[in-house]
Structures are given as structure tokens and as C-alpha cells.
N, C-alpha and C. Protein backbone atom coordinates (compact mmCIF):
# COMPACT_ATOMS: atom_id res chain seq x y z
N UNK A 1 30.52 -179.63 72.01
CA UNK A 1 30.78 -180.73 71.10
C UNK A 1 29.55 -181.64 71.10
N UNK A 2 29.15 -182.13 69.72
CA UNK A 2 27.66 -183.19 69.68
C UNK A 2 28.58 -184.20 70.69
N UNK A 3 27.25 -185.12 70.76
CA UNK A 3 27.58 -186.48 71.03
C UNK A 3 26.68 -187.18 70.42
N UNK A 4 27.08 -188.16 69.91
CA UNK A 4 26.81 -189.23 68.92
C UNK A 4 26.72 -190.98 69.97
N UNK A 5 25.74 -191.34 69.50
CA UNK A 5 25.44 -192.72 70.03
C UNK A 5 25.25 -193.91 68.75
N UNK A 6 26.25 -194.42 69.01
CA UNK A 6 26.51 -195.90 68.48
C UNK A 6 26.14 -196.97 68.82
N UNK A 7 24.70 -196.80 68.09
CA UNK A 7 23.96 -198.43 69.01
C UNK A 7 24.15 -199.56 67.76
N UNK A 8 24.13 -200.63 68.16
CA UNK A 8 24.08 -202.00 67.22
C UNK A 8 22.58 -202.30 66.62
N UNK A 9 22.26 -202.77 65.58
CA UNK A 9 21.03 -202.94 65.19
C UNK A 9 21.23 -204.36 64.58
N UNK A 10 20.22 -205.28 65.45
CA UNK A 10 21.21 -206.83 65.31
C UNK A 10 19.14 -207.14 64.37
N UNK A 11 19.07 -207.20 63.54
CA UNK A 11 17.88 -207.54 62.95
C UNK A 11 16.74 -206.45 63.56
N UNK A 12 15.70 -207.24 64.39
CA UNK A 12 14.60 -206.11 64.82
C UNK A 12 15.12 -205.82 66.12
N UNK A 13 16.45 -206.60 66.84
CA UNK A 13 16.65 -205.74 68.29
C UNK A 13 17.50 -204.44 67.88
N UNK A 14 17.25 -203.54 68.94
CA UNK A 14 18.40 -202.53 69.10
C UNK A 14 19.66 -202.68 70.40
N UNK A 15 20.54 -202.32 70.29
CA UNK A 15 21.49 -202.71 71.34
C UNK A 15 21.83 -201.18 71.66
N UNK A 16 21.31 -200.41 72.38
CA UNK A 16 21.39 -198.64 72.73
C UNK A 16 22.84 -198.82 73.10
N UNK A 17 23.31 -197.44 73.04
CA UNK A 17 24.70 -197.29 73.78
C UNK A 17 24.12 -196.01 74.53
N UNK A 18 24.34 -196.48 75.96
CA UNK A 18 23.70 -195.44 76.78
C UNK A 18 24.27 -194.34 76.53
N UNK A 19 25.18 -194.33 76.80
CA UNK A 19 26.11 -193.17 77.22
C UNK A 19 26.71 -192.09 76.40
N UNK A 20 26.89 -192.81 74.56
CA UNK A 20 27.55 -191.86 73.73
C UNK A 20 28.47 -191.55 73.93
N UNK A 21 29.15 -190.52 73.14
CA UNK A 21 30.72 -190.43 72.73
C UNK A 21 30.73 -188.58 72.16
N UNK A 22 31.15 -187.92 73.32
CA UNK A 22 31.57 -186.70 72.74
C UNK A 22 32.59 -186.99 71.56
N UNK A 23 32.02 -186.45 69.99
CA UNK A 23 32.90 -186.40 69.20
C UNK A 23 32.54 -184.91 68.35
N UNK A 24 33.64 -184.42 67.36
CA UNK A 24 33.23 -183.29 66.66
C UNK A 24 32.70 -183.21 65.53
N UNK A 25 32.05 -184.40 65.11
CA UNK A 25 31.47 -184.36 63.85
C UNK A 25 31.05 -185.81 63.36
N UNK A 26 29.95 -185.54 62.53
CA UNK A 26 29.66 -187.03 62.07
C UNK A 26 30.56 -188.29 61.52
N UNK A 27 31.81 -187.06 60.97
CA UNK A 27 32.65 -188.20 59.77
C UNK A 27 33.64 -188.75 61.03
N UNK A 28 33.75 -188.03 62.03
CA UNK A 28 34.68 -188.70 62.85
C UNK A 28 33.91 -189.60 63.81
N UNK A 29 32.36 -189.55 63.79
CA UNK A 29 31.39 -190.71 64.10
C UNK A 29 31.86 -191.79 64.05
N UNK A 30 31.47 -191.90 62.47
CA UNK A 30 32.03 -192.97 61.32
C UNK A 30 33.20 -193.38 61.16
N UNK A 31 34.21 -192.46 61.07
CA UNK A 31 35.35 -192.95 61.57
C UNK A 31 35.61 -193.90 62.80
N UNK A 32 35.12 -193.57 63.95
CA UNK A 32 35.49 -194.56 65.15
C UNK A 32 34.26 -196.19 65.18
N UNK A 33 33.07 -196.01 64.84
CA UNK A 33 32.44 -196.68 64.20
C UNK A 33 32.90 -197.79 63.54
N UNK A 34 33.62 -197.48 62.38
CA UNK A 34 34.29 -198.22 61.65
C UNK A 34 35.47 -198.58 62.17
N UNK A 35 36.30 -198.09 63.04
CA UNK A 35 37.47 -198.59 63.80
C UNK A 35 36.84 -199.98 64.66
N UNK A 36 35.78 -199.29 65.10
CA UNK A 36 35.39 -200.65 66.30
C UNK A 36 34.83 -201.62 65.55
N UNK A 37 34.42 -201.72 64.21
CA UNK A 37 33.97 -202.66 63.37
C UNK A 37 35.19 -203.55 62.74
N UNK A 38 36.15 -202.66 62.17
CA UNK A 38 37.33 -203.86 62.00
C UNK A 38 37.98 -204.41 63.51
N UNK A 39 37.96 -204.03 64.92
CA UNK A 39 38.21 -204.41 65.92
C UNK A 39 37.45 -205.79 66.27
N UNK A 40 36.25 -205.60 65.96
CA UNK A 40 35.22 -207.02 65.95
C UNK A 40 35.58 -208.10 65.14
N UNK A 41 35.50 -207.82 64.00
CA UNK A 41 35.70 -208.79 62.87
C UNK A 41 37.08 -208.78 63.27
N UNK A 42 38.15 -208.12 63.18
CA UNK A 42 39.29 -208.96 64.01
C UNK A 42 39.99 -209.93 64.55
N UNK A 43 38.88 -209.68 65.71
CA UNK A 43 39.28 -210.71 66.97
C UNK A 43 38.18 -211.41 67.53
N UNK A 44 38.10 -212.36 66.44
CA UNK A 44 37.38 -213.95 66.56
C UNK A 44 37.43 -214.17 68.11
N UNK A 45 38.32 -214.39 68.50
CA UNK A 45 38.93 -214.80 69.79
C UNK A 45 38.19 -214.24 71.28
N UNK A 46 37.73 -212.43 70.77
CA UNK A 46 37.23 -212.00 71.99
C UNK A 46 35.48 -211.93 71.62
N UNK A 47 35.23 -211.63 70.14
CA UNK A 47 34.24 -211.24 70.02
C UNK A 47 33.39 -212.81 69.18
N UNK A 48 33.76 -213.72 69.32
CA UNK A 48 32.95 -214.48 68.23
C UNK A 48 33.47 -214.95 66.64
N UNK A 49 33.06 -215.60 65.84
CA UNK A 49 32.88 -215.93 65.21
C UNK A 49 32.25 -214.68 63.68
N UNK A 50 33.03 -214.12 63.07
CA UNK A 50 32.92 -212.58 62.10
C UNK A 50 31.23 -212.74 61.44
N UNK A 51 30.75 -214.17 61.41
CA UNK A 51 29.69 -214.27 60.94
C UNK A 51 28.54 -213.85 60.92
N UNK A 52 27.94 -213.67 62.49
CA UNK A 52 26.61 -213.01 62.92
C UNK A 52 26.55 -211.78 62.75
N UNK A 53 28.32 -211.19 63.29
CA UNK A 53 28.02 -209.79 63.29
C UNK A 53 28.05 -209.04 61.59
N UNK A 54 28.09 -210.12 60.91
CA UNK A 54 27.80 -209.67 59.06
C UNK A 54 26.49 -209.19 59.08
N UNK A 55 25.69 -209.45 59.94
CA UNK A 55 23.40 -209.13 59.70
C UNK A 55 24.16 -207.85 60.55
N UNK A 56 24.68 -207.49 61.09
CA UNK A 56 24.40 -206.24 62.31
C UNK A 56 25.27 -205.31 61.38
N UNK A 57 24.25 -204.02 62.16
CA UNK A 57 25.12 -202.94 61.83
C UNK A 57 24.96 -201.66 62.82
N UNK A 58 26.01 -200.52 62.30
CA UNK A 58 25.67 -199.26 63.45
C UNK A 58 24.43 -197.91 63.02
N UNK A 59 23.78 -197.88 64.02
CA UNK A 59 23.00 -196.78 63.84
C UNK A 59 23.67 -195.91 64.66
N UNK A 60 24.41 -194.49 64.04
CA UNK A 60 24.60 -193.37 64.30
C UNK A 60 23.12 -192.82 64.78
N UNK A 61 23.06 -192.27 65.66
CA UNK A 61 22.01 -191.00 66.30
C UNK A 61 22.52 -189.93 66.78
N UNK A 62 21.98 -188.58 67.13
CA UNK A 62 21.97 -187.95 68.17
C UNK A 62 20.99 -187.96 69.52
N UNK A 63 21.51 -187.21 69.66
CA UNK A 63 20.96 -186.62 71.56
C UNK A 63 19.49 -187.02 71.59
N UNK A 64 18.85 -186.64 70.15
CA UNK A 64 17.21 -186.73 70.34
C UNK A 64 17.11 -188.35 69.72
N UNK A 65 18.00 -189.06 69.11
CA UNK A 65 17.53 -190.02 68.99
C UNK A 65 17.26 -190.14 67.29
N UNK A 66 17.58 -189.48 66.73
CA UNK A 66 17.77 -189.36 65.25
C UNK A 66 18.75 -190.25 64.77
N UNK A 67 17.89 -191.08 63.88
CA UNK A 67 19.32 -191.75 62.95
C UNK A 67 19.87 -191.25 61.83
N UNK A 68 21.26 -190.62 61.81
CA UNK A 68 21.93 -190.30 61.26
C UNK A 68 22.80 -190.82 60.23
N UNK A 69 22.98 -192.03 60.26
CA UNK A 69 24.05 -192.66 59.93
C UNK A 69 23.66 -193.91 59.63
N UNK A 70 24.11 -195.31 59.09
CA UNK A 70 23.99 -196.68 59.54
C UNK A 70 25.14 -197.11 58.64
N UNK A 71 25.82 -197.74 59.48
CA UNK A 71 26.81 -198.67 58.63
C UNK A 71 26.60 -200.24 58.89
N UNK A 72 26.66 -201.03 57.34
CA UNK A 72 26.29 -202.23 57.88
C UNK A 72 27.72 -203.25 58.21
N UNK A 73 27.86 -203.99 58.46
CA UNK A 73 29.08 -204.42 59.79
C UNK A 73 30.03 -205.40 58.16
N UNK A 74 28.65 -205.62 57.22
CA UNK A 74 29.12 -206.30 56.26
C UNK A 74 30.02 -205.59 54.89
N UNK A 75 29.32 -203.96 55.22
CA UNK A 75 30.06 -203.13 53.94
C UNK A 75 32.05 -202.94 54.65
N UNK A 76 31.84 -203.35 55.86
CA UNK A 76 34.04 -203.26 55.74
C UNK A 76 34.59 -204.29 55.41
């Protein structure tokens, strides 16, 4: 099974996700991606204020570090 890494891209920083996420495919990437994005915007309460994280978004990669993917935190 790939594994896919979901790092944050907050302007010019990157926020790596070390570790990745055995999943079976890109769309189910994106799928959980986007789960943890309405989880954020959510809950004001744990994560902040929905505002900042409107500039951020996810860079999908693989193993080598390829970006695959990007969702911006503002398109949900």
C-alpha cells in the first residue's frame, strides 16, 4: 500500500508530516485530507480561530517527496 504525506503549507513554511499515512490511493488521500480540514475549521475551540488556516493548505506527496496533490484549506 503507498503512503501518502500530508504536510501543511502555511505561506513559504512547510509543516512535514513525518510519518505519513498508509492509504490505497490518492482519492482516499484527499478524502481524509479533507476530513481533517472540515475537523479544523470546525473546532474554533481546539484549533483557533478558521481564519489563518484560510492562507494554508495540504500538499499531498509521496515517499520521494513529490507533490501530488494540494488542497487549499479555503476551497472547503
Amino acid at each position: 500500500m503507498p503512503r501518502y504525506f500530508l504536510n501543511i503549507r502555511d505561506n513559504d513554511a512547510l509543516i512535514a508530516d513525518p510519518d505519513g499515512d498508509d492509504i490505497p490511493d490518492l482519492d482516499e488521500a484527499r478524502t481524509l485530507a479533507l476530513e481533517i480540514i472540515h475537523d479544523i475549521l470546525g473546532r474554533p475551540n481546539v484549533y483557533g480561530a478558521p481564519g489563518p488556516w484560510q492562507a494554508r493548505s495540504f500538499e499531498i506527496t509521496d515517499e520521494s517527496g513529490t507533490v501530488l496533490l494540494t488542497i487549499p484549506f479555503a476551497s472547503v
